[in-house]
Every structure is written in structure tokens, then in C-alpha cells.
C-alpha atoms as a PDB file:
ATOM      1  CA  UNK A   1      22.496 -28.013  -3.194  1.00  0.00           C
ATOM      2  CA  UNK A   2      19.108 -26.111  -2.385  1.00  0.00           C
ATOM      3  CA  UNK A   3      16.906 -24.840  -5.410  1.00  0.00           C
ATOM      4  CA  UNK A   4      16.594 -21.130  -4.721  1.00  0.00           C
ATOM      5  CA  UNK A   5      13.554 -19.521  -6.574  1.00  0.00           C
ATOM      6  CA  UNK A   6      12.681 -15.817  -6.757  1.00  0.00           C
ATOM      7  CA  UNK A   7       8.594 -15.149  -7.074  1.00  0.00           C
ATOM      8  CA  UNK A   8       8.089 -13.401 -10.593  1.00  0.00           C
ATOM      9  CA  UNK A   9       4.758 -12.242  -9.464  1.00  0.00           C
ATOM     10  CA  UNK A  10       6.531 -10.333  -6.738  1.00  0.00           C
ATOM     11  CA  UNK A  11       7.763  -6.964  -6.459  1.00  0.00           C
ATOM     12  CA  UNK A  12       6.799  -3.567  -7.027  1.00  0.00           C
ATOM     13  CA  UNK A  13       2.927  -2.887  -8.665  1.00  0.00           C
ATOM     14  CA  UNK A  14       2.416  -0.891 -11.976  1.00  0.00           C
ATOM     15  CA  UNK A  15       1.628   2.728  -9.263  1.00  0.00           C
ATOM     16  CA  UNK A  16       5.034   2.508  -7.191  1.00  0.00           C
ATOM     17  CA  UNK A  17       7.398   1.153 -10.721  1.00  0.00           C
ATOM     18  CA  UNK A  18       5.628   5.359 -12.264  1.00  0.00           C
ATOM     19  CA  UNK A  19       6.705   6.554  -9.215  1.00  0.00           C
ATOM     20  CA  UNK A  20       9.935   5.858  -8.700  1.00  0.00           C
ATOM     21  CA  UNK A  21      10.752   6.148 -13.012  1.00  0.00           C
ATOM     22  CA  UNK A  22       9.407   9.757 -12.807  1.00  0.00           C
ATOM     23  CA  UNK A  23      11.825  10.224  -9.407  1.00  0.00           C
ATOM     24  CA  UNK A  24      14.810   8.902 -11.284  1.00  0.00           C
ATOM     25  CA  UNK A  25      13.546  11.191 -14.714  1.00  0.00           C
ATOM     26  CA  UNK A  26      13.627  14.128 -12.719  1.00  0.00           C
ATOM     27  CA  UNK A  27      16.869  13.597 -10.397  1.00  0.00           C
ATOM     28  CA  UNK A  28      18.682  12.433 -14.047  1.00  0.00           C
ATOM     29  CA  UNK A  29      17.664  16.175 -14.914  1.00  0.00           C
ATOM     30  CA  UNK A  30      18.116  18.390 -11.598  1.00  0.00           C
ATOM     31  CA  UNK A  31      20.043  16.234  -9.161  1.00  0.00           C
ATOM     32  CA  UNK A  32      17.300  16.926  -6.387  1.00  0.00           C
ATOM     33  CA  UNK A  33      13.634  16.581  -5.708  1.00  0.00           C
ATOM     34  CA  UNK A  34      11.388  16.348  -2.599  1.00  0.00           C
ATOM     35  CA  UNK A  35       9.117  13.803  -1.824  1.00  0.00           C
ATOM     36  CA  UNK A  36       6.430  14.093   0.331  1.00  0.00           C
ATOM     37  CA  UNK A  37       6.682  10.996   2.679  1.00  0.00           C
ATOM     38  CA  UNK A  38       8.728   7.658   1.770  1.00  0.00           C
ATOM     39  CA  UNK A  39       7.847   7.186  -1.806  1.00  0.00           C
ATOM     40  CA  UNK A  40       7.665   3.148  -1.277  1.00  0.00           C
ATOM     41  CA  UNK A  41       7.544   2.044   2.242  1.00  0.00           C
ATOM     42  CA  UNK A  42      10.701  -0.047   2.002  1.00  0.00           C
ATOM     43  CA  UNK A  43      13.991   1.641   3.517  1.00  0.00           C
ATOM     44  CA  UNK A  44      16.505  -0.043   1.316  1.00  0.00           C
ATOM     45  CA  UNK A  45      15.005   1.750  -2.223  1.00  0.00           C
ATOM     46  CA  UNK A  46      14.189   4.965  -0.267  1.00  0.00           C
ATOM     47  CA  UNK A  47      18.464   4.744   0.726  1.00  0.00           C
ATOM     48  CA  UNK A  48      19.020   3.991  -2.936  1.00  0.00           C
ATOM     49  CA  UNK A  49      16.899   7.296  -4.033  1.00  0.00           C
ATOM     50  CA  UNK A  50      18.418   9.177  -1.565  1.00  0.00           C
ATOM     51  CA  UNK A  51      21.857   8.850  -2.762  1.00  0.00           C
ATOM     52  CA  UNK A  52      20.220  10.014  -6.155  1.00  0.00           C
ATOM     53  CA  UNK A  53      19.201  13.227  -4.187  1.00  0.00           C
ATOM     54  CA  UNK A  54      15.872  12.645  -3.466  1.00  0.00           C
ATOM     55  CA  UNK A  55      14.522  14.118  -0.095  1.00  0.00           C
ATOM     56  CA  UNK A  56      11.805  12.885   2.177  1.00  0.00           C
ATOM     57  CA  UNK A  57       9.689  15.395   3.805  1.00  0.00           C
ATOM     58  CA  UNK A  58       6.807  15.113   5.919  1.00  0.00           C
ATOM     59  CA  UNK A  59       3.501  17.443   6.200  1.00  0.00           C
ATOM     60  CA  UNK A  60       4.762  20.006   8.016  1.00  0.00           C
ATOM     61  CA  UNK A  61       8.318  20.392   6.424  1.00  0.00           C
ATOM     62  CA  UNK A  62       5.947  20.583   2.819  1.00  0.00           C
ATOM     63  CA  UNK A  63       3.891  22.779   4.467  1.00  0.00           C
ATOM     64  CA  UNK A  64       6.778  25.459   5.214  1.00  0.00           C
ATOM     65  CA  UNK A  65       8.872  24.749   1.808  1.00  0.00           C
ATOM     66  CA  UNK A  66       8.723  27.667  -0.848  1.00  0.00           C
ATOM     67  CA  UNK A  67       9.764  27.384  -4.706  1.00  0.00           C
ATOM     68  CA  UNK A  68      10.561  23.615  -5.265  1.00  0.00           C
ATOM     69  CA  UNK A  69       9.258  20.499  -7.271  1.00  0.00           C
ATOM     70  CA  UNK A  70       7.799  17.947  -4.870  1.00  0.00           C
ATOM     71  CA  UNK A  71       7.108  14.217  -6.037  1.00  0.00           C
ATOM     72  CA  UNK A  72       3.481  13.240  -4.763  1.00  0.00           C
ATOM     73  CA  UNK A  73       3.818   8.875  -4.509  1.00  0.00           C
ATOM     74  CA  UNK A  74       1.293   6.410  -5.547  1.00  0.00           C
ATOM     75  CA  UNK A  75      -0.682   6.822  -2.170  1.00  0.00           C
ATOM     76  CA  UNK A  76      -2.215  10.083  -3.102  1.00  0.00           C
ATOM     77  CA  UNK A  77      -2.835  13.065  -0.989  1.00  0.00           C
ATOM     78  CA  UNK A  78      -5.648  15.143   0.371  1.00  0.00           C
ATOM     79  CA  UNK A  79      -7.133  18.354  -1.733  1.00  0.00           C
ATOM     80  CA  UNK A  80      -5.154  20.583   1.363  1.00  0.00           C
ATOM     81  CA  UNK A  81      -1.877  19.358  -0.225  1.00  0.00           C
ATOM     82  CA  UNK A  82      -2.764  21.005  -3.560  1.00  0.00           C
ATOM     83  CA  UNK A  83      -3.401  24.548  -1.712  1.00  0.00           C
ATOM     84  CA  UNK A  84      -0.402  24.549   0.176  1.00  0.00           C
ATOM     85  CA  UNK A  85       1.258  23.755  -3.155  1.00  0.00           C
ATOM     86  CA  UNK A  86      -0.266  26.943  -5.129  1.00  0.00           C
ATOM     87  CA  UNK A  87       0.208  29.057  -2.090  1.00  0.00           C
ATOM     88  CA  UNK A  88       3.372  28.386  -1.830  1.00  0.00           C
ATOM     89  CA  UNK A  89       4.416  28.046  -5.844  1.00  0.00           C
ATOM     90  CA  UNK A  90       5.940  24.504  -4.602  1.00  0.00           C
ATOM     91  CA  UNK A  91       5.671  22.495  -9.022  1.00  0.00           C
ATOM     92  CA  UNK A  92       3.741  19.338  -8.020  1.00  0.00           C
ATOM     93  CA  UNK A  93       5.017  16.327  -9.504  1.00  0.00           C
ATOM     94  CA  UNK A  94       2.035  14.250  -9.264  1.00  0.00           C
ATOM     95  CA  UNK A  95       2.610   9.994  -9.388  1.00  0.00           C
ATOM     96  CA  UNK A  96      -1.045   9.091  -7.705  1.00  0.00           C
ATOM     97  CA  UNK A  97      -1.632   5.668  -8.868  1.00  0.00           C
ATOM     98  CA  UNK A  98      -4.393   6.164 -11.483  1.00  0.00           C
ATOM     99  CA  UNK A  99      -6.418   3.670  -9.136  1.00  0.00           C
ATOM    100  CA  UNK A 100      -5.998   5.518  -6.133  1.00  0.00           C
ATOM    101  CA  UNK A 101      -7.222   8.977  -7.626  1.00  0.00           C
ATOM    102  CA  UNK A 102     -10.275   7.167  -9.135  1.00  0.00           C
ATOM    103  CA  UNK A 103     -11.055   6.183  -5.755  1.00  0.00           C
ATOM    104  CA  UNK A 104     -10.632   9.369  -4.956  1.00  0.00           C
ATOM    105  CA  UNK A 105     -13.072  11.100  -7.083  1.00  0.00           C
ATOM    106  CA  UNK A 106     -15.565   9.032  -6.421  1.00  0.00           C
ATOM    107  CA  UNK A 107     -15.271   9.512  -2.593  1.00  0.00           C
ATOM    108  CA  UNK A 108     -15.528  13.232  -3.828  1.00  0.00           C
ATOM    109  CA  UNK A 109     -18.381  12.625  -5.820  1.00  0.00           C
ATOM    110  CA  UNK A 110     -20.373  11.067  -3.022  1.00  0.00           C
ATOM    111  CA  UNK A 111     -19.927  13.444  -0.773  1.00  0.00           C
ATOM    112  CA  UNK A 112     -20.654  16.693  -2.278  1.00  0.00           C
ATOM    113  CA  UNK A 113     -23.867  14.759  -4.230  1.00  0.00           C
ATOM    114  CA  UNK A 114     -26.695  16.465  -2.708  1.00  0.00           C
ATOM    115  CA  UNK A 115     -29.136  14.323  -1.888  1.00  0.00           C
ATOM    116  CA  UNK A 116     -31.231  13.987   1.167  1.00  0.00           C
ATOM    117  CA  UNK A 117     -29.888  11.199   2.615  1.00  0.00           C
ATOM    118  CA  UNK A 118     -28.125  11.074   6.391  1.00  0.00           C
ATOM    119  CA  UNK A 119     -25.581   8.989   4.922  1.00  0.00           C
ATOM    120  CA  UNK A 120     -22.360   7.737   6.499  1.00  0.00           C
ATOM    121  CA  UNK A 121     -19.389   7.514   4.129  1.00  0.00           C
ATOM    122  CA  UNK A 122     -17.328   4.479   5.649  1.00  0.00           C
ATOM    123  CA  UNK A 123     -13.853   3.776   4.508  1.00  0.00           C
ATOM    124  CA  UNK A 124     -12.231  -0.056   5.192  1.00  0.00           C
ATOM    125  CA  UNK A 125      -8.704   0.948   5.691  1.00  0.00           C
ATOM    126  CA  UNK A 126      -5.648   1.531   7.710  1.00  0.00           C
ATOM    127  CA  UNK A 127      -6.110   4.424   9.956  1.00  0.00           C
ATOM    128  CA  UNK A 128      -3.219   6.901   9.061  1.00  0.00           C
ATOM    129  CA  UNK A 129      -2.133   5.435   6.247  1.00  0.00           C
ATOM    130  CA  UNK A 130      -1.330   7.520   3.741  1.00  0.00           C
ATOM    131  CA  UNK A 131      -3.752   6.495   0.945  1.00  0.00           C
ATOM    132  CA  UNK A 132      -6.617   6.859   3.466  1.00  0.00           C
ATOM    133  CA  UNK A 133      -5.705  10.389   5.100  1.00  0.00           C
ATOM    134  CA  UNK A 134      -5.862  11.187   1.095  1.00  0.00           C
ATOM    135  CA  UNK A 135      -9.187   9.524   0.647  1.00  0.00           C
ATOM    136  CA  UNK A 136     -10.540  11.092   4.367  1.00  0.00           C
ATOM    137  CA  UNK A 137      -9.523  14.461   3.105  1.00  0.00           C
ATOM    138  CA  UNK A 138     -11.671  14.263   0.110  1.00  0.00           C
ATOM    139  CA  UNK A 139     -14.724  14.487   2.491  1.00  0.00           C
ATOM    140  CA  UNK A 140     -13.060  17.770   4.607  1.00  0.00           C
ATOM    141  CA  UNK A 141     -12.518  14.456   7.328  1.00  0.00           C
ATOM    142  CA  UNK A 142     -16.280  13.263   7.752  1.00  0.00           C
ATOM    143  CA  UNK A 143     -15.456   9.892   6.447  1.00  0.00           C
ATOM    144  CA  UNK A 144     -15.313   6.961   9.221  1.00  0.00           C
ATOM    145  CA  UNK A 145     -12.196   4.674   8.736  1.00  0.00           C
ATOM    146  CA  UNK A 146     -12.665   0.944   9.762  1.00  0.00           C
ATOM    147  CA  UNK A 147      -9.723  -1.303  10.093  1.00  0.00           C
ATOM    148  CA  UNK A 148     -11.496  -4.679  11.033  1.00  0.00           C
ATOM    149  CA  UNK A 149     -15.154  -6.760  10.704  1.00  0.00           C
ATOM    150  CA  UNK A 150     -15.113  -5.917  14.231  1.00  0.00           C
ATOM    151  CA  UNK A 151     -15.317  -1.863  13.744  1.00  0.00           C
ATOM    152  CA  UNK A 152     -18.249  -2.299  11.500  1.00  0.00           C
ATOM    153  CA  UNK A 153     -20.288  -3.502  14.719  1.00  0.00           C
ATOM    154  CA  UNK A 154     -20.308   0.027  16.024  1.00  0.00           C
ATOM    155  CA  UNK A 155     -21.846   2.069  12.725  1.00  0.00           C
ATOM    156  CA  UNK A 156     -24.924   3.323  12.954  1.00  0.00           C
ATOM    157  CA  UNK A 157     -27.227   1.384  11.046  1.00  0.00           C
ATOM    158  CA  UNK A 158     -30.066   3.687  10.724  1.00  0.00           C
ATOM    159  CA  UNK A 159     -28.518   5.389   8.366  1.00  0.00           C
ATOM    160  CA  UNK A 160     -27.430   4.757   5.178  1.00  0.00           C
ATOM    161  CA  UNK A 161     -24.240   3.859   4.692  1.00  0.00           C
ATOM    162  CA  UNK A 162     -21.497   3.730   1.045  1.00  0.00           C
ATOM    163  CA  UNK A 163     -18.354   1.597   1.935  1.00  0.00           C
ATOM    164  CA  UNK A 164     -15.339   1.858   0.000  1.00  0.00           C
ATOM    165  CA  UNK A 165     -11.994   0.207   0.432  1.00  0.00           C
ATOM    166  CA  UNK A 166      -8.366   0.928   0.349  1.00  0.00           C
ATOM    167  CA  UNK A 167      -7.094  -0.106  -2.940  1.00  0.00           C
ATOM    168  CA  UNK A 168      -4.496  -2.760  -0.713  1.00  0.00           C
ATOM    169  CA  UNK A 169      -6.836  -4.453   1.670  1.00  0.00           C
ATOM    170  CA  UNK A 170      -8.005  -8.196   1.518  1.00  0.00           C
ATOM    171  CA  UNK A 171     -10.745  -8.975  -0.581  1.00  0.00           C
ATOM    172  CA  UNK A 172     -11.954 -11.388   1.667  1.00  0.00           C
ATOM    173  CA  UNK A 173     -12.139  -9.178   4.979  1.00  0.00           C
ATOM    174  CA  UNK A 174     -14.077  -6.943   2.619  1.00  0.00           C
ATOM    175  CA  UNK A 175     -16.633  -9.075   1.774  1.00  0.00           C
ATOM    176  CA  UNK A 176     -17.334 -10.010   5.135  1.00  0.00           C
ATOM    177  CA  UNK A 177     -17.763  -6.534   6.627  1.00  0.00           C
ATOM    178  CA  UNK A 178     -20.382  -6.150   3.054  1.00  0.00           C
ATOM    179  CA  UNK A 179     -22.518  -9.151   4.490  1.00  0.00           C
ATOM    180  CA  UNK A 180     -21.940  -7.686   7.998  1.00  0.00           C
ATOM    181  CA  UNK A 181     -23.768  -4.809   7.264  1.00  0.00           C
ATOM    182  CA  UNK A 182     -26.385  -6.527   4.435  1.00  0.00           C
ATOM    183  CA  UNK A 183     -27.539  -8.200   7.714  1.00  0.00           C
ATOM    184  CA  UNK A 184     -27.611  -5.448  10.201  1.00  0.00           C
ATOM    185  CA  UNK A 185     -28.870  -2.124   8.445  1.00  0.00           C
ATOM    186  CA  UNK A 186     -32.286  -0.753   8.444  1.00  0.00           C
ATOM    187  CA  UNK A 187     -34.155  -1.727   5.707  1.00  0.00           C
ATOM    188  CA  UNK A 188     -36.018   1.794   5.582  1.00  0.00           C
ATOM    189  CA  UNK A 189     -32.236   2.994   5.131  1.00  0.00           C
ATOM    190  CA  UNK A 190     -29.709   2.502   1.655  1.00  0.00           C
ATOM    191  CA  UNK A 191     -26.347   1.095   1.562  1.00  0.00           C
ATOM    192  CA  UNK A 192     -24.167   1.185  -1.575  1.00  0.00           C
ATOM    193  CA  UNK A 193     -20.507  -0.311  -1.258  1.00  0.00           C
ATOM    194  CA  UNK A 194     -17.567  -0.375  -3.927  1.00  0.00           C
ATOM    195  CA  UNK A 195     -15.051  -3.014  -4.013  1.00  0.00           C
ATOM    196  CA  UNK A 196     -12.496  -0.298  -5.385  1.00  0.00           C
ATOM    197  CA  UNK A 197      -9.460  -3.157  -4.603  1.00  0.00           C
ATOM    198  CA  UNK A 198      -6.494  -3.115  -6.644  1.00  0.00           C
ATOM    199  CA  UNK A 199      -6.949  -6.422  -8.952  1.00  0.00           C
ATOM    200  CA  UNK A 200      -3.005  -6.161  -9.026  1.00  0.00           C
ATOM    201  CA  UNK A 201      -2.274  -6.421  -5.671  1.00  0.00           C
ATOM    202  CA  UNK A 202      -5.800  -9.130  -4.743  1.00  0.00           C
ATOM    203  CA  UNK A 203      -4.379 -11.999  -7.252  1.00  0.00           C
ATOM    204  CA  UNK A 204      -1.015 -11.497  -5.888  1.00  0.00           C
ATOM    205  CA  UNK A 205      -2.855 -13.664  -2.629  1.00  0.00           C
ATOM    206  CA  UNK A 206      -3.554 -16.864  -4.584  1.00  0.00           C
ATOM    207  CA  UNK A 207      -0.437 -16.437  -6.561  1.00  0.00           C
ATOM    208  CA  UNK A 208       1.585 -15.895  -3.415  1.00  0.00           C
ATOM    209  CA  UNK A 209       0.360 -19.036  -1.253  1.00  0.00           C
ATOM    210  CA  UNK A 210       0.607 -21.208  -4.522  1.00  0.00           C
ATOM    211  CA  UNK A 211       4.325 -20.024  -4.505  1.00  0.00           C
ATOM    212  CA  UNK A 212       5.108 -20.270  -0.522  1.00  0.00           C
ATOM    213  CA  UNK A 213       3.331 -23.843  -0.796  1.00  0.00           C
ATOM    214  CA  UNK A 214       6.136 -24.936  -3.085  1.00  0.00           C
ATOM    215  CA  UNK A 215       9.005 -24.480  -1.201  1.00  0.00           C
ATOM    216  CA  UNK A 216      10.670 -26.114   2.398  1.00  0.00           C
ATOM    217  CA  UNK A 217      11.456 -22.256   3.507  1.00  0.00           C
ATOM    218  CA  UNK A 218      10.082 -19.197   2.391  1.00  0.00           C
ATOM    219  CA  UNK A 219      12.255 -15.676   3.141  1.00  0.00           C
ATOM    220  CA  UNK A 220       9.440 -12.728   2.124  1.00  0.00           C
ATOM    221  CA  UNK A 221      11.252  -9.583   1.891  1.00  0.00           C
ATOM    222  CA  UNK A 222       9.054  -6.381   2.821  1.00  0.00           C
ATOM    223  CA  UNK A 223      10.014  -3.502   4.859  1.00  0.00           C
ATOM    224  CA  UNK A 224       8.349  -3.047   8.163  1.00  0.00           C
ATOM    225  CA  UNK A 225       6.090  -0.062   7.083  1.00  0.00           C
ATOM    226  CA  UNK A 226       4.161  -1.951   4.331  1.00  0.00           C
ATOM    227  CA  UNK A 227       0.627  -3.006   5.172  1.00  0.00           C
ATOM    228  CA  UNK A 228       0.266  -4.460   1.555  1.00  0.00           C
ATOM    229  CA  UNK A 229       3.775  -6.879   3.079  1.00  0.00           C
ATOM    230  CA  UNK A 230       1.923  -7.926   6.231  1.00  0.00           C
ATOM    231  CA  UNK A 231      -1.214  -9.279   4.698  1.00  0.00           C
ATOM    232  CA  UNK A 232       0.972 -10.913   1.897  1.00  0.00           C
ATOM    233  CA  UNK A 233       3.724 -12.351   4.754  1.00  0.00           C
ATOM    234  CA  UNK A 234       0.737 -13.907   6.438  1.00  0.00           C
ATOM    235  CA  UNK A 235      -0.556 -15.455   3.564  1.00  0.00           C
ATOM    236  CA  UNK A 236       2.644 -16.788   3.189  1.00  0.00           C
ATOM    237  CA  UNK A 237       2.454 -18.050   6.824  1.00  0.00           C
ATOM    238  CA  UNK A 238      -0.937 -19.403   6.469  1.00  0.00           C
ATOM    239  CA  UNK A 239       0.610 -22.349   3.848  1.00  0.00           C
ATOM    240  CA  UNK A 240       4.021 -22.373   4.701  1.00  0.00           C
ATOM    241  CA  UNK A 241       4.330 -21.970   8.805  1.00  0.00           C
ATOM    242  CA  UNK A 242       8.242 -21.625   8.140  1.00  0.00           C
ATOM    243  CA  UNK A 243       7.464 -18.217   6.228  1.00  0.00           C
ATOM    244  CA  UNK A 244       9.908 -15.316   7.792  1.00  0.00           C
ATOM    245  CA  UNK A 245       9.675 -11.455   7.404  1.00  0.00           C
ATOM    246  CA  UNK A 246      13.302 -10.022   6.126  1.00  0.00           C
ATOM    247  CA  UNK A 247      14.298  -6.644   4.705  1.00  0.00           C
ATOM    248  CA  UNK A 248      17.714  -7.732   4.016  1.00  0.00           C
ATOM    249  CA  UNK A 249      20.198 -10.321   3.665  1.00  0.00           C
ATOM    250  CA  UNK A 250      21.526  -9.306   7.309  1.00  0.00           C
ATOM    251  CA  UNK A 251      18.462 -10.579   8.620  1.00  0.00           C
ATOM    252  CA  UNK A 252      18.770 -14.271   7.679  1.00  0.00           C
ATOM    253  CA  UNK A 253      19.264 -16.800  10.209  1.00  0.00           C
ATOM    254  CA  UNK A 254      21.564 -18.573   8.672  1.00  0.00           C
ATOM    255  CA  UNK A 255      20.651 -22.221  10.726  1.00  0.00           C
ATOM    256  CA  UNK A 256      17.720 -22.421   8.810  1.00  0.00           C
ATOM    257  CA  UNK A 257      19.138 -22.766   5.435  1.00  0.00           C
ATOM    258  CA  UNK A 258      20.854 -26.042   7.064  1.00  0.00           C
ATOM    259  CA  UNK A 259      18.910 -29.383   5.097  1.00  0.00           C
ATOM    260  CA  UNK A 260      17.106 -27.457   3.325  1.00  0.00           C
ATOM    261  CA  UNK A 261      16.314 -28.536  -0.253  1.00  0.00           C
ATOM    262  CA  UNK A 262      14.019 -25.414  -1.860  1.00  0.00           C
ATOM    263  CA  UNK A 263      13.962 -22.086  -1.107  1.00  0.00           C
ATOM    264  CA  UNK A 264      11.617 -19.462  -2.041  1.00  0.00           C
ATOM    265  CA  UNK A 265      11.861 -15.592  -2.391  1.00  0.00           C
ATOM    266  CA  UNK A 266       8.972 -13.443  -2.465  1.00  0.00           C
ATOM    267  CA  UNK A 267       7.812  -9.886  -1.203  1.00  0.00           C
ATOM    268  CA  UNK A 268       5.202  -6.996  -1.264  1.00  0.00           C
ATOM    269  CA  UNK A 269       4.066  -4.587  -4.001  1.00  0.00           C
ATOM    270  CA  UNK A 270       6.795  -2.524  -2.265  1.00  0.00           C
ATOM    271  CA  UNK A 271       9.393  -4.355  -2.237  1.00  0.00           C
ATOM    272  CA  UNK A 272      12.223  -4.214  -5.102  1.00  0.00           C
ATOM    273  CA  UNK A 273      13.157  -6.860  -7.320  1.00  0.00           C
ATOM    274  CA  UNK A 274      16.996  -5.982  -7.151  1.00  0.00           C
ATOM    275  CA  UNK A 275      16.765  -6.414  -3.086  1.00  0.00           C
ATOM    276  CA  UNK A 276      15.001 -10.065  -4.001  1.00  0.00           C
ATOM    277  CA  UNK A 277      18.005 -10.989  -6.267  1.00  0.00           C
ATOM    278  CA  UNK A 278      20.353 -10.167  -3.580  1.00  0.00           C
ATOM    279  CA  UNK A 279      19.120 -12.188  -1.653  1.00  0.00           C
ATOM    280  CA  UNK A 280      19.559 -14.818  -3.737  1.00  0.00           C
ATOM    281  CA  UNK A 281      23.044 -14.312  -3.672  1.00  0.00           C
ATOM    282  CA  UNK A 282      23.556 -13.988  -0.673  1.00  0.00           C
ATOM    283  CA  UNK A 283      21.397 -17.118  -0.171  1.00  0.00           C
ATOM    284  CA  UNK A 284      23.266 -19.126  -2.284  1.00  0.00           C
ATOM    285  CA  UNK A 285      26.696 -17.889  -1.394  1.00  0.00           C
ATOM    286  CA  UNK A 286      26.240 -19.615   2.490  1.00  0.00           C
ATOM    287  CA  UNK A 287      24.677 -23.019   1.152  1.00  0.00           C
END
């Protein structure tokens, strides 16, 4: 019979496990709480939350709500959010990862510092993800998002330039686009850049290919929405080409457990460990 293995270093980071205990601490007490946007991008434990009572809003549903408590996530939210909040005597429940809101301030920091620089305030990030609209907003939206080495190509490098990162993206991409722009900017002209990574979320990369390496057939479990799951699935690809994407136990193809001898379970920082031990179960029930 197949060895089935669940990846301990897998599962939810230290910002989304506050999140979701001061959800449950607060539905325990009231029965129902808002949340402003899916407090974990993965479907399953926003279904599980939601049977708690906890209600997903968006922007413009916040923006019209009067006289409630509304859960902020890890991701972290522009200073606009707070003002709607006082105007509209919403109680702010506030679960910003602590690394997120230092990332945050100093974003802040830069950009009201009044020096006499023409300085571009560059972000490497996912445009329209959550944590960056939050980190955009703390420069009233002058900051320029990059997604790729390939974006960097078209800053302006005669001026200065500070580079920061989204607390989720690969290390390595940013330490290319740093050498990109070492190369290309003006030398009458500064550039300052901040590897403000999560150090939680970059080791789970070596961790993770060690741990798809090791097994026949990996299954990582990640809901579609997580950009922390896609760079960790393709890691997991990169080392182990039969590596496939699942949210739930629905979604396995059950021919490829046939000959196999190990199996390995792993997912994103979003990703819960009770999905991951179900399925296990329902792994092992069909070999």
C-alpha cells in the first residue's frame, strides 16, 4: 500500500492562523461579523466561517454598511478604509499581519519624507491584490506596481527609485529585478530597495521542493485565488513534474493513484491543515 505523507511545513502562516482565531473569538461571542473580502483565499475555510456567520463583503458593500464590527484580514487595507470606518461608526476589527503593516509604514514613511528627490516609489507585486491596493493606498496611489523582471524595463531610470516587495513574492525574482535596476539607473540618481519578504512564507520554497522531491505524486492543495499557492505549486512542479493543483478531494483523478508507492500532501500559506488531512483520507480510502 502507498505511503501517504502530509507536509508539516504546510498550511496556514502565523498572519492568516490571528485572523481566522480572532473571527472564530468574535462569532463564539455575537454569532455574526463582516469581513471585508475572503479572509484566506481558499473557498473551503471561507464555507466553513460562513456557516459560523461570518459575512464577506467587498469595498463598496463596506463602504455603504452603518453600525457593525468588520474583521480587516492579514492583507491589510488602505488609510481610505479607516475613514469610511469612523464615518460610518463601522468597530474595526483589525488582523493586519504585523509584517504587512510594517511594510506599510514604511511605504508611508517614504512618501511623505520630504526630501528633494524626484523619486519613484516602485512596488514588486500583484496588481490588485489585496495587500498591494493596501500598500498603493499608503502613497494616495502614486506608487508603480511591477509584477515581473520584465516591467522593471520600462521605469524611468533618471530618477531615483525605492523598491519594496509584497511580503509573498519570490525572493529570487526579487533579486533579479534589484540587479536589473543596479545596472540600468543613473548614477547621478539614488536607489534604495527593501527586501520586506515574509521569511515564513520564502523558506517554505526550499522546504517545499525538498518535500515534492520525495514522493512518486505530489497533490498540493491551494484554492485558485492564492498567489502565495501558485508560486509554491510551481515549485512543486519544478522537482516533481507529476505535481497537481487540487482544492478538494473531488478533484483527484483517481488513475493516478494506480502503482503508486508515495504520496505527498502539501499546500499554500492559505490553505488549511484540516482540508490536507482529508485528503488523506480520502486518499487512502481509494488505494
Amino acid at each position: 500500500m502507498a505511503k501517504v505523507e502530509i507536509d508539516e511545513g504546510s498550511g496556514f502562516c502565523f498572519g492568516v492562523v490571528t485572523a481566522i482565531n480572532k473571527a472564530e473569538e468574535e462569532l463564539s461571542k455575537s454569532g455574526t461579523l463582516y469581513c471585508l473580502g475572503d479572509i484566506v483565499h481558499n473557498s473551503r475555510e471561507v464555507e466553513r466561517l460562513k456557516a459560523m456567520g461570518l459575512i464577506t463583503i467587498n469595498h463598496e458593500e463596506f463602504n455603504r454598511l452603518h453600525n457593525a464590527k468588520v474583521l480587516l484580514r492579514a492583507h491589510g487595507e488602505p488609510p481610505e478604509t479607516y475613514i469610511t470606518a469612523r464615518r460610518n461608526n463601522i468597530e474595526i476589527i483589525d488582523a493586519t499581519c504585523p509584517v504587512v503593516l510594517r511594510l506599510q509604514k514604511k511605504i508611508k514613511q517614504e512618501y511623505i519624507q520630504e526630501d528633494n528627490e524626484d523619486k519613484q516609489i516602485v512596488i514588486y507585486g500583484k496588481n490588485g491584490h489585496a495587500e498591494v491596493l493596501g500598500l498603493v493606498g499608503q502613497t494616495t496611489g502614486k506608487a508603480i506596481v511591477i509584477e515581473k523582471l520584465e516591467e522593471a524595463k520600462s521605469l524611468d531610470f533618471s530618477k531615483s527609485i525605492r523598491l519594496y516587495s509584497q511580503t509573498t513574492k519570490s525572493l529570487d525574482e526579487f533579486q533579479k529585478i534589484v540587479e536589473y535596476i543596479k545596472e540600468h539607473i543613473s548614477s547621478d540618481v539614488t536607489f534604495e530597495y527593501y527586501d520586506t519578504i515574509c521569511r515564513q512564507v520564502a523558506n517554505r520554497i526550499p522546504n517545499i521542493r525538498k518535500f515534492a522531491a520525495s514522493h512518486d505524486l505530489v497533490f498540493f492543495v491551494s484554492g485558485k485565488k492564492s498567489s502565495n499557492g501558485k508560486i509554491l505549486f510551481n515549485e512543486c512542479k519544478k522537482v516533481n513534474p507529476n505535481s497537481h493543483l487540487i482544492d478538494s478531494a473531488e478533484e483527484i483523478d483517481n488513475r493516478l493513484l494506480i502503482g503508486t508507492e508515495s504520496i505527498g500532501i502539501c499546500g499554500a500559506t492559505s490553505t488549511p491543515k484540516w482540508l490536507m488531512e482529508e485528503i488523506s483520507k480520502a486518499i487512502k480510502s481509494r488505494i
